[in-house]
N, C-alpha and C. Protein backbone atom coordinates (compact mmCIF):
# COMPACT_ATOMS: atom_id res chain seq x y z
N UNK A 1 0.81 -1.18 0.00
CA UNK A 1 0.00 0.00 0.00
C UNK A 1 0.86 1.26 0.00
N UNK A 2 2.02 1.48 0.88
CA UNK A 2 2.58 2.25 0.79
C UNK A 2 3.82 2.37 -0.39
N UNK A 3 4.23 1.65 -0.93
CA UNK A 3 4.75 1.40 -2.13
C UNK A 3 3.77 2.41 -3.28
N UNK A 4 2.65 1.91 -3.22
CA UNK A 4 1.63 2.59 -4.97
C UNK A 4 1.67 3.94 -4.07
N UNK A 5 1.90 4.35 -3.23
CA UNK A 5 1.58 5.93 -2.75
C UNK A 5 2.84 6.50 -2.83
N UNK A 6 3.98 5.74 -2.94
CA UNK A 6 5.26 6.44 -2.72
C UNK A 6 5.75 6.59 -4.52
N UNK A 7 5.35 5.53 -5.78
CA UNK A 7 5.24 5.41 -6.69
C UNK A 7 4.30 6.65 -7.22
N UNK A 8 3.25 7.43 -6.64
CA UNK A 8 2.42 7.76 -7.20
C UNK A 8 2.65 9.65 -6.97
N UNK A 9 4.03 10.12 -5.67
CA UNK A 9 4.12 10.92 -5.32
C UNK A 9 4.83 11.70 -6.12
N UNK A 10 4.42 13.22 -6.56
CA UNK A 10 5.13 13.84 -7.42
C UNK A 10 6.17 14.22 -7.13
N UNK A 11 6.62 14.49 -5.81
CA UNK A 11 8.20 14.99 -5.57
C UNK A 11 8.95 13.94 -5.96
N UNK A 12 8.82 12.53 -5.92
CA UNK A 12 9.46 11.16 -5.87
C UNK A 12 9.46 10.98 -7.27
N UNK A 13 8.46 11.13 -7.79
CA UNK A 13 8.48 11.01 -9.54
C UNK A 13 9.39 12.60 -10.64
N UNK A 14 9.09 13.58 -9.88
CA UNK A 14 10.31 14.55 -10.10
C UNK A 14 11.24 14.58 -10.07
N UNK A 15 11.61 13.93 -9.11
CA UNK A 15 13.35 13.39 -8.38
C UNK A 15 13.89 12.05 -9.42
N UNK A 16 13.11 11.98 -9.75
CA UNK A 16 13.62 10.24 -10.56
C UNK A 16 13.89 10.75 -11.93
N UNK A 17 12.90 11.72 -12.36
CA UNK A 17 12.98 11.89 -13.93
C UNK A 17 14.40 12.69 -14.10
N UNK A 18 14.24 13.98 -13.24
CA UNK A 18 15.72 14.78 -12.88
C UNK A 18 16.81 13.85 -13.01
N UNK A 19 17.13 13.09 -11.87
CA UNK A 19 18.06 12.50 -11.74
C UNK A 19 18.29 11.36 -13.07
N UNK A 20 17.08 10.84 -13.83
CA UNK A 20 17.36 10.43 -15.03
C UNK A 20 18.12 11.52 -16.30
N UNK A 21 17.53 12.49 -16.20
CA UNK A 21 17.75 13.43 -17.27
C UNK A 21 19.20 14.33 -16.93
N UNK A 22 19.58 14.17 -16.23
CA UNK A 22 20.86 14.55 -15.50
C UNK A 22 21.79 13.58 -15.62
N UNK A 23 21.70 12.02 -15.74
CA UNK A 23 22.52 11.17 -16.26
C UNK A 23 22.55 10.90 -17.42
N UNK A 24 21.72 11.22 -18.23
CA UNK A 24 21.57 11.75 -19.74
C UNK A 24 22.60 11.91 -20.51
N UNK A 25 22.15 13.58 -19.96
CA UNK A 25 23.22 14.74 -20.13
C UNK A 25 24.30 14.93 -19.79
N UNK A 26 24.89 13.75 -19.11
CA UNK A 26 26.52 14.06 -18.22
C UNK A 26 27.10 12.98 -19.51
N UNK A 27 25.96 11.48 -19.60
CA UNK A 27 26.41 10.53 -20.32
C UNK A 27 27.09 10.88 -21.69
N UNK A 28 26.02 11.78 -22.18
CA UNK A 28 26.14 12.37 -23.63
C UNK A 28 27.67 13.75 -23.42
N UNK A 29 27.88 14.72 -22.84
CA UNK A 29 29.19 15.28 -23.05
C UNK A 29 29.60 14.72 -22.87
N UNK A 30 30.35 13.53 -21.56
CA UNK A 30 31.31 12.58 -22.09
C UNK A 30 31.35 11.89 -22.92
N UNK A 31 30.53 11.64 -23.27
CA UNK A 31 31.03 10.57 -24.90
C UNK A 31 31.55 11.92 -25.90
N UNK A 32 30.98 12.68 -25.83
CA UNK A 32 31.52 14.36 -27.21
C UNK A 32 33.18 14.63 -26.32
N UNK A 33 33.33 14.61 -25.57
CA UNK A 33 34.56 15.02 -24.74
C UNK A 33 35.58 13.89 -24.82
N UNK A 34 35.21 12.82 -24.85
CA UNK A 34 36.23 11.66 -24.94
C UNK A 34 37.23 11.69 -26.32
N UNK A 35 38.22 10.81 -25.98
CA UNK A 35 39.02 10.40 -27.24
C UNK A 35 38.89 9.38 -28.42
N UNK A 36 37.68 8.59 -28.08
CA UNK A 36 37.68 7.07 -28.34
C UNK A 36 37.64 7.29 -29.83
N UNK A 37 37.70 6.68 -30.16
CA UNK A 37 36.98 6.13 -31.70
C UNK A 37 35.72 5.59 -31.85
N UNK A 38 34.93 6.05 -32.98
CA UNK A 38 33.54 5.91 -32.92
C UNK A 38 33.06 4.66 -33.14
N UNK A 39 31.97 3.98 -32.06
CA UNK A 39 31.31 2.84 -32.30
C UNK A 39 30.00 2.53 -31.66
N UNK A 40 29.56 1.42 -31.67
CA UNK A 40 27.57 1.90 -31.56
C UNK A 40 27.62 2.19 -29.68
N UNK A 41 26.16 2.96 -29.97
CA UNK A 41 26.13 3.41 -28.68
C UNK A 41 25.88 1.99 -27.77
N UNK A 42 25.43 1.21 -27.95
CA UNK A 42 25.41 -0.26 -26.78
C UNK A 42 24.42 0.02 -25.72
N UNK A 43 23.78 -1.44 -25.51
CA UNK A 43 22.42 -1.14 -24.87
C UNK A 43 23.31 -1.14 -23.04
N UNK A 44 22.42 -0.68 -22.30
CA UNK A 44 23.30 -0.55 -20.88
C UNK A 44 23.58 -1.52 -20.37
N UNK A 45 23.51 -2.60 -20.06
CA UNK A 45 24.14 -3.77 -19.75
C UNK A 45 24.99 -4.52 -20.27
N UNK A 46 24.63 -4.67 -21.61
CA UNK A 46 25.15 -5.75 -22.37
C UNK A 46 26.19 -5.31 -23.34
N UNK A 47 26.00 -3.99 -23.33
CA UNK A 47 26.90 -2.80 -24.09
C UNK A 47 26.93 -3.14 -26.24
N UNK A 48 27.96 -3.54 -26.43
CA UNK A 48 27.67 -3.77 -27.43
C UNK A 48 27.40 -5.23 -28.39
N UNK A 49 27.65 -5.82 -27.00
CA UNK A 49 27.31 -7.43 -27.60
C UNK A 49 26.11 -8.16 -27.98
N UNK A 50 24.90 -7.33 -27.91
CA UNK A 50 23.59 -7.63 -28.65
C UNK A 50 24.07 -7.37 -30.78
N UNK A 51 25.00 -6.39 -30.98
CA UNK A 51 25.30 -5.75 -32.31
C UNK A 51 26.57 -6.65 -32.81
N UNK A 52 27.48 -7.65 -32.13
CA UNK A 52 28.13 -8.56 -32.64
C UNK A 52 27.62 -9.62 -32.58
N UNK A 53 26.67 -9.97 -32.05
CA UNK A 53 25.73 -11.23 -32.11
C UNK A 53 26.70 -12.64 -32.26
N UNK A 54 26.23 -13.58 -32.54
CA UNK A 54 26.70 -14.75 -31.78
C UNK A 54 27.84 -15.54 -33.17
N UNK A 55 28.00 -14.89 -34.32
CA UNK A 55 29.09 -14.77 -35.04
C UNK A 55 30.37 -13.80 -34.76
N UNK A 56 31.38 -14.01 -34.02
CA UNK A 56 31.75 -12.38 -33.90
C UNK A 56 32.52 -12.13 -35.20
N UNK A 57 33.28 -12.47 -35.63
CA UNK A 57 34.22 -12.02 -37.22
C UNK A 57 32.89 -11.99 -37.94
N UNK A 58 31.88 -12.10 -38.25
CA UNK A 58 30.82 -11.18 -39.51
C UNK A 58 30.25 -10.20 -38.40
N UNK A 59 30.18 -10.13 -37.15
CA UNK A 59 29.50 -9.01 -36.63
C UNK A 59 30.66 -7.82 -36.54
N UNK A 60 31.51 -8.15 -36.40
CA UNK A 60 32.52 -7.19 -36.03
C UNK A 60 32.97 -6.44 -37.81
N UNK A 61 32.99 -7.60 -38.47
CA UNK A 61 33.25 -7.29 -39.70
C UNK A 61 32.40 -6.30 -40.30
N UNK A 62 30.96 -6.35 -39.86
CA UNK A 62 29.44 -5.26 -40.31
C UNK A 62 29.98 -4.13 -39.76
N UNK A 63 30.32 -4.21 -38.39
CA UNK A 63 30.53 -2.88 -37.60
C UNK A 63 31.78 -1.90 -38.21
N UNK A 64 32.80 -2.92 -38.12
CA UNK A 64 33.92 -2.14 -39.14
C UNK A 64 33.51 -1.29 -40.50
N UNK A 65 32.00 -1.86 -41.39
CA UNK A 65 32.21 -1.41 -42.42
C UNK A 65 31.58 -0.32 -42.33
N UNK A 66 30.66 -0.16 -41.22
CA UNK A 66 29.87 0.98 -40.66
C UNK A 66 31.03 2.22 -39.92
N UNK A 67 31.60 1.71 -38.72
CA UNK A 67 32.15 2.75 -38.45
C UNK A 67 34.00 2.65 -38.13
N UNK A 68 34.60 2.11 -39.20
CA UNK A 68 35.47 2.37 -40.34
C UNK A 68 36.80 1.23 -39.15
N UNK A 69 37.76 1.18 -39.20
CA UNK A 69 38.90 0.21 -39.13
C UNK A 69 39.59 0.06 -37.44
N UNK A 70 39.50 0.99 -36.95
CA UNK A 70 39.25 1.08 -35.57
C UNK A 70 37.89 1.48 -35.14
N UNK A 71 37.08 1.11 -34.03
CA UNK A 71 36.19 1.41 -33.14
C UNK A 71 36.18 0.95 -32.01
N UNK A 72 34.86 1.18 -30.88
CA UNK A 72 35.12 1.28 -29.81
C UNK A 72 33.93 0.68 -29.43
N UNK A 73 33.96 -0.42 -28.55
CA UNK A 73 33.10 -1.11 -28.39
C UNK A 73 32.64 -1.24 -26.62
N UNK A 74 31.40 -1.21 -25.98
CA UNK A 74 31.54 -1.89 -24.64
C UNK A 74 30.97 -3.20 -24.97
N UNK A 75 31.72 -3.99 -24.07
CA UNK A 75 31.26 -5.76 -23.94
C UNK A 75 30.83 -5.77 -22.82
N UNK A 76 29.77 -5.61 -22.34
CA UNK A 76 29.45 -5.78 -20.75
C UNK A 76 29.79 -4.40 -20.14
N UNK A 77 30.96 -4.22 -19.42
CA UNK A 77 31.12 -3.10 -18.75
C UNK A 77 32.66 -3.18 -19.01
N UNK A 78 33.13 -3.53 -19.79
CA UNK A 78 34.79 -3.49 -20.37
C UNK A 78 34.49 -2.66 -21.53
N UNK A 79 35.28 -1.57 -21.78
CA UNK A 79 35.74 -0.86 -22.72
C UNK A 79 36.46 -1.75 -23.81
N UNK A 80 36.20 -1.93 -25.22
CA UNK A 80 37.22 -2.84 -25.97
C UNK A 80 37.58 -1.56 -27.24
N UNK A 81 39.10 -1.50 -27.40
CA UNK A 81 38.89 -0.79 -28.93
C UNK A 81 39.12 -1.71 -30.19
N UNK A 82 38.25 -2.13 -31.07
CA UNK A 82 39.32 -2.84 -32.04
C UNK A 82 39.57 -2.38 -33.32
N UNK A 83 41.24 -2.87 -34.01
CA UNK A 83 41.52 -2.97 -34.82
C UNK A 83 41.23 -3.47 -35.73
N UNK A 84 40.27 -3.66 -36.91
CA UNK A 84 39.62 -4.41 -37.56
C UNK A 84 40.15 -5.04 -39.22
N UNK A 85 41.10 -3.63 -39.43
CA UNK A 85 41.83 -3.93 -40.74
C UNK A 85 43.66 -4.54 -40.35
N UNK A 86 44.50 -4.78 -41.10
CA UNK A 86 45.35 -5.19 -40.43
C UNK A 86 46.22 -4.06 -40.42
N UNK A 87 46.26 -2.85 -41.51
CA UNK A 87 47.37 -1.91 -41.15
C UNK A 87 46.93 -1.07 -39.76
N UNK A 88 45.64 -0.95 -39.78
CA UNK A 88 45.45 -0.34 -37.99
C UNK A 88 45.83 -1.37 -36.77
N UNK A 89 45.99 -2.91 -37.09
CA UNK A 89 46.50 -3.84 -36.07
C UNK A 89 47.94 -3.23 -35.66
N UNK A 90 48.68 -3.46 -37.17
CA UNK A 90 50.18 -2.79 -37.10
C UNK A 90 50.58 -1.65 -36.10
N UNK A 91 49.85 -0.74 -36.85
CA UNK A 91 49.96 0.78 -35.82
C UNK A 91 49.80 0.40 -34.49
N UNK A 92 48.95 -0.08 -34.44
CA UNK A 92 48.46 -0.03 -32.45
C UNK A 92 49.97 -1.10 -32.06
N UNK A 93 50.32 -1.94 -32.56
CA UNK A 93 51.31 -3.26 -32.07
C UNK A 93 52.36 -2.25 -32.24
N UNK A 94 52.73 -1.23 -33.13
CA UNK A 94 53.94 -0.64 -33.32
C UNK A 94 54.27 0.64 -32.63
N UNK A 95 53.37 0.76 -31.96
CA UNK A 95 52.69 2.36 -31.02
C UNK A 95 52.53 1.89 -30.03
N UNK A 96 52.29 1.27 -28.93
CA UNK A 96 51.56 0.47 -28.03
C UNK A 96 52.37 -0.74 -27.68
N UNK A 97 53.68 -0.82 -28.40
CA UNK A 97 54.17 -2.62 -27.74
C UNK A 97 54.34 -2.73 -26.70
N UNK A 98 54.83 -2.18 -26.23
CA UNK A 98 55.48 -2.12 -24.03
C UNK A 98 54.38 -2.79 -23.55
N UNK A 99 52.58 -1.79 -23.79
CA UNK A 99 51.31 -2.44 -23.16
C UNK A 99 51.20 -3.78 -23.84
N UNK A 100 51.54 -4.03 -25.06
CA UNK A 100 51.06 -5.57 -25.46
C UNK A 100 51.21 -6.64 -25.24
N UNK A 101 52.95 -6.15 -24.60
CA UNK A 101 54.44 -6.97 -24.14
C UNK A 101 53.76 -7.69 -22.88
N UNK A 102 52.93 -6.94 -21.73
CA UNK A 102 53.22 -7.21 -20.29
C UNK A 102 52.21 -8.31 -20.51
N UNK A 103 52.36 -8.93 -19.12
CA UNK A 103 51.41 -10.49 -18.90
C UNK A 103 49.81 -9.70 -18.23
N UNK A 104 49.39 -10.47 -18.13
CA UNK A 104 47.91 -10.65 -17.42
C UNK A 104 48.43 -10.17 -16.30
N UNK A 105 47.33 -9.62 -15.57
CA UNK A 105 47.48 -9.90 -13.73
C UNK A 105 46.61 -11.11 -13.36
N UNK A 106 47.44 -11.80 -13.27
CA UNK A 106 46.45 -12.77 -12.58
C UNK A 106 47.07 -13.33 -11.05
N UNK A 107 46.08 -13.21 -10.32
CA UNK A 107 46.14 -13.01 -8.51
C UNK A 107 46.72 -14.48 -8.21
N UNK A 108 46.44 -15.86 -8.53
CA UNK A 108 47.80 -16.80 -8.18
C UNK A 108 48.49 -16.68 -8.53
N UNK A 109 49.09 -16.51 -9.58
CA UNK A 109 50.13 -16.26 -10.44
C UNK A 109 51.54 -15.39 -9.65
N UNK A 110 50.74 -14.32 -9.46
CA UNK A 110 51.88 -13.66 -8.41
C UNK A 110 51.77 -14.33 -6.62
N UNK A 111 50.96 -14.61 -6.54
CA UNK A 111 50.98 -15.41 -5.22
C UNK A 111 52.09 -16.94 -5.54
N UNK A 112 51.93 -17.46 -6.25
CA UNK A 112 52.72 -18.73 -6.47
C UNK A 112 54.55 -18.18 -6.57
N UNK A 113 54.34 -17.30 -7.37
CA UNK A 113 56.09 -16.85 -7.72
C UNK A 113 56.33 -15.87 -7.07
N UNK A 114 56.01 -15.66 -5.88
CA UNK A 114 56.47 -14.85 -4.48
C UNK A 114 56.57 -13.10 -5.96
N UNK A 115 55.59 -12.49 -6.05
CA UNK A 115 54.98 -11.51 -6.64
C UNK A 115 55.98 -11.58 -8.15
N UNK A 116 55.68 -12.42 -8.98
CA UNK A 116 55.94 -12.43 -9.80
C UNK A 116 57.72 -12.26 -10.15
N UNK A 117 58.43 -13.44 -9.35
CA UNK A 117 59.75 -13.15 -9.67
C UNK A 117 60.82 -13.64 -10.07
N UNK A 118 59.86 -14.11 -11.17
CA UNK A 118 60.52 -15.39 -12.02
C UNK A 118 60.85 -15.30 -13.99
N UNK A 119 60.96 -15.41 -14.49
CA UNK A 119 60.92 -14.97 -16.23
C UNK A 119 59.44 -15.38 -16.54
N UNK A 120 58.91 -16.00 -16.54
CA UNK A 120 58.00 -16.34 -17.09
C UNK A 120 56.39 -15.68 -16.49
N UNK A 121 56.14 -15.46 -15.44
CA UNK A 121 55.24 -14.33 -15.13
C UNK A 121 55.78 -13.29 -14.86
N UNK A 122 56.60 -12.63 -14.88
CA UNK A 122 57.39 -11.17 -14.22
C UNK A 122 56.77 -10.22 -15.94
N UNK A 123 56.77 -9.34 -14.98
CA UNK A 123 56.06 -7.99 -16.41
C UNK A 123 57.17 -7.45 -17.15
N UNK A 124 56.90 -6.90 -18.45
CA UNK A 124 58.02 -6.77 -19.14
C UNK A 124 58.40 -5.46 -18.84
N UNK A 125 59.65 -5.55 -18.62
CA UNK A 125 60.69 -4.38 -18.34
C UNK A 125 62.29 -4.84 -17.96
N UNK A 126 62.88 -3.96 -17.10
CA UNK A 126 64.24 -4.22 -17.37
C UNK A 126 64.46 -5.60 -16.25
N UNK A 127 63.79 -6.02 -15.42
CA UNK A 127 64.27 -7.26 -14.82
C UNK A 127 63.70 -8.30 -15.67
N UNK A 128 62.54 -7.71 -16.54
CA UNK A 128 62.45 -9.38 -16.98
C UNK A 128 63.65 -9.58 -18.76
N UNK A 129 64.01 -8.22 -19.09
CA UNK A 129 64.81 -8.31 -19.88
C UNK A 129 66.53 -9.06 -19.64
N UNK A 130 66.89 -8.85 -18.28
CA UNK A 130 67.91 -9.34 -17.85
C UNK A 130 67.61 -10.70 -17.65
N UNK A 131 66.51 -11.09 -16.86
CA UNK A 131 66.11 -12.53 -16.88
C UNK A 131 66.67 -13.36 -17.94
N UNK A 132 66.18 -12.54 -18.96
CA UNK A 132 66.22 -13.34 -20.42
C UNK A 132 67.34 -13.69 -20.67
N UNK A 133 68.30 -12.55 -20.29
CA UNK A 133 69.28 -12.21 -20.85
C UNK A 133 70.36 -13.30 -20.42
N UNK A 134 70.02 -13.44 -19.09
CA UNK A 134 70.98 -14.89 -18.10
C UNK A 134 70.25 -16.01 -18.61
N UNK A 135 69.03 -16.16 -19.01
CA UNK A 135 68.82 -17.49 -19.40
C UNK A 135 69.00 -18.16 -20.82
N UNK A 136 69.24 -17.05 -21.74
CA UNK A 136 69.84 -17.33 -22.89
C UNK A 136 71.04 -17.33 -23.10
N UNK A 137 72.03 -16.79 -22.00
CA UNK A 137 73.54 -16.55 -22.28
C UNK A 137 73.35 -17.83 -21.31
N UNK A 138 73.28 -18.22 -20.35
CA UNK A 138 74.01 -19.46 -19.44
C UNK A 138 72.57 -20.65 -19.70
N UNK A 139 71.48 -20.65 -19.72
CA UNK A 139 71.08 -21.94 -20.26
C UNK A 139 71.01 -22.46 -21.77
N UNK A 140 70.67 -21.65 -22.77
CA UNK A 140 71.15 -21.75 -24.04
C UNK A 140 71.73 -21.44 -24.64
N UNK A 141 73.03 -21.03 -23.82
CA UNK A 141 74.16 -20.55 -24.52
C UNK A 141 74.93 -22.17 -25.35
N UNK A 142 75.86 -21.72 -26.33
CA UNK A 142 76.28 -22.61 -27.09
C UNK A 142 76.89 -24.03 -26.01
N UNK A 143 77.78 -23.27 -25.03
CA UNK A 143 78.63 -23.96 -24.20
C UNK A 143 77.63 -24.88 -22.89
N UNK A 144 76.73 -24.66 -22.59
CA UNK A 144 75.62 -24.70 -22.14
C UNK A 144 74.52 -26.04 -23.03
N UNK A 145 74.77 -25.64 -23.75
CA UNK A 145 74.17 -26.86 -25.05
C UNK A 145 74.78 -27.79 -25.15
N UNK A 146 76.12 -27.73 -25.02
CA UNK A 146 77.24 -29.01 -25.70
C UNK A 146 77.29 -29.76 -24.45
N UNK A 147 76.91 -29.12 -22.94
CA UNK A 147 77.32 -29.78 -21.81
C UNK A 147 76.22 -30.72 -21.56
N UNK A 148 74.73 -30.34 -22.32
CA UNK A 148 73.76 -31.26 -21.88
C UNK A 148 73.88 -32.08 -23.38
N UNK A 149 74.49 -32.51 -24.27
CA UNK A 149 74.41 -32.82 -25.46
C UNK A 149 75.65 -34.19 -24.91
């Protein structure tokens, strides 16, 4: 009973539409203010994965031809940008390698190798470059080869 009266009250139904029309309008300049690259607006939950539908290379492929070789997609509530042609793959891999380079975070992963401090999960930079660097000069180094040979 008190529910259909609190539903039915105009300050409460004022307050809702406001506060709708106010998330609107904040939603819409940030998207004009952002950097992204253009891609469909995406329903609110599901973002844009109702518009790649359950083929993704022909859905993604439609979207590319619509809004051109990079775009910007939400999947759920993840931001995705993709590259769709291969010379925009290039650019981003040739602009962007350092971010492409590093591993996952994944929470055992650094729990197992006392925070990641080993070659093989450690993030790329200058310890995991030295890593390399001792495990290719003293485990596959030539002299190193002939001793397990």
């Amino acid at each position: 009973m008190q529910l259909a009266a609190l539903c039915t009250d105009p300050f409460v139904l004022s307050c809702t539409l406001l506060c709708l029309l106010l998330h609107l309008a904040l939603r819409h300049s940030l998207n004009r203010s952002s950097r992204l690259p253009p891609g469909p607006p995406g329903v609110p939950i599901l973002g844009a994965m109702p518009f790649v539908g359950p083929a993704p290379h022909t859905g993604l492929a439609a979207l590319a031809r619509k809004y051109g070789p990079v775009m910007y997609l939400r999947m759920g509530t993840c931001g995705v940008v993709v590259a769709s042609s291969p010379s925009a793959a290039r650019t981003f891999l040739k602009a962007l390698d350092a971010r492409f380079a590093n591993r996952p975070a994944v929470a055992s992963a650094a729990d197992i190798t006392y925070g990641r401090q080993n070659m093989v999960f450690a993030n790329y930079g200058p310890k995991w470059k030295l890593m390399r660097k001792l495990a290719s000069v003293h485990l596959l180094g030539a002299r190193a080869v002939a001793d397990w040979a």
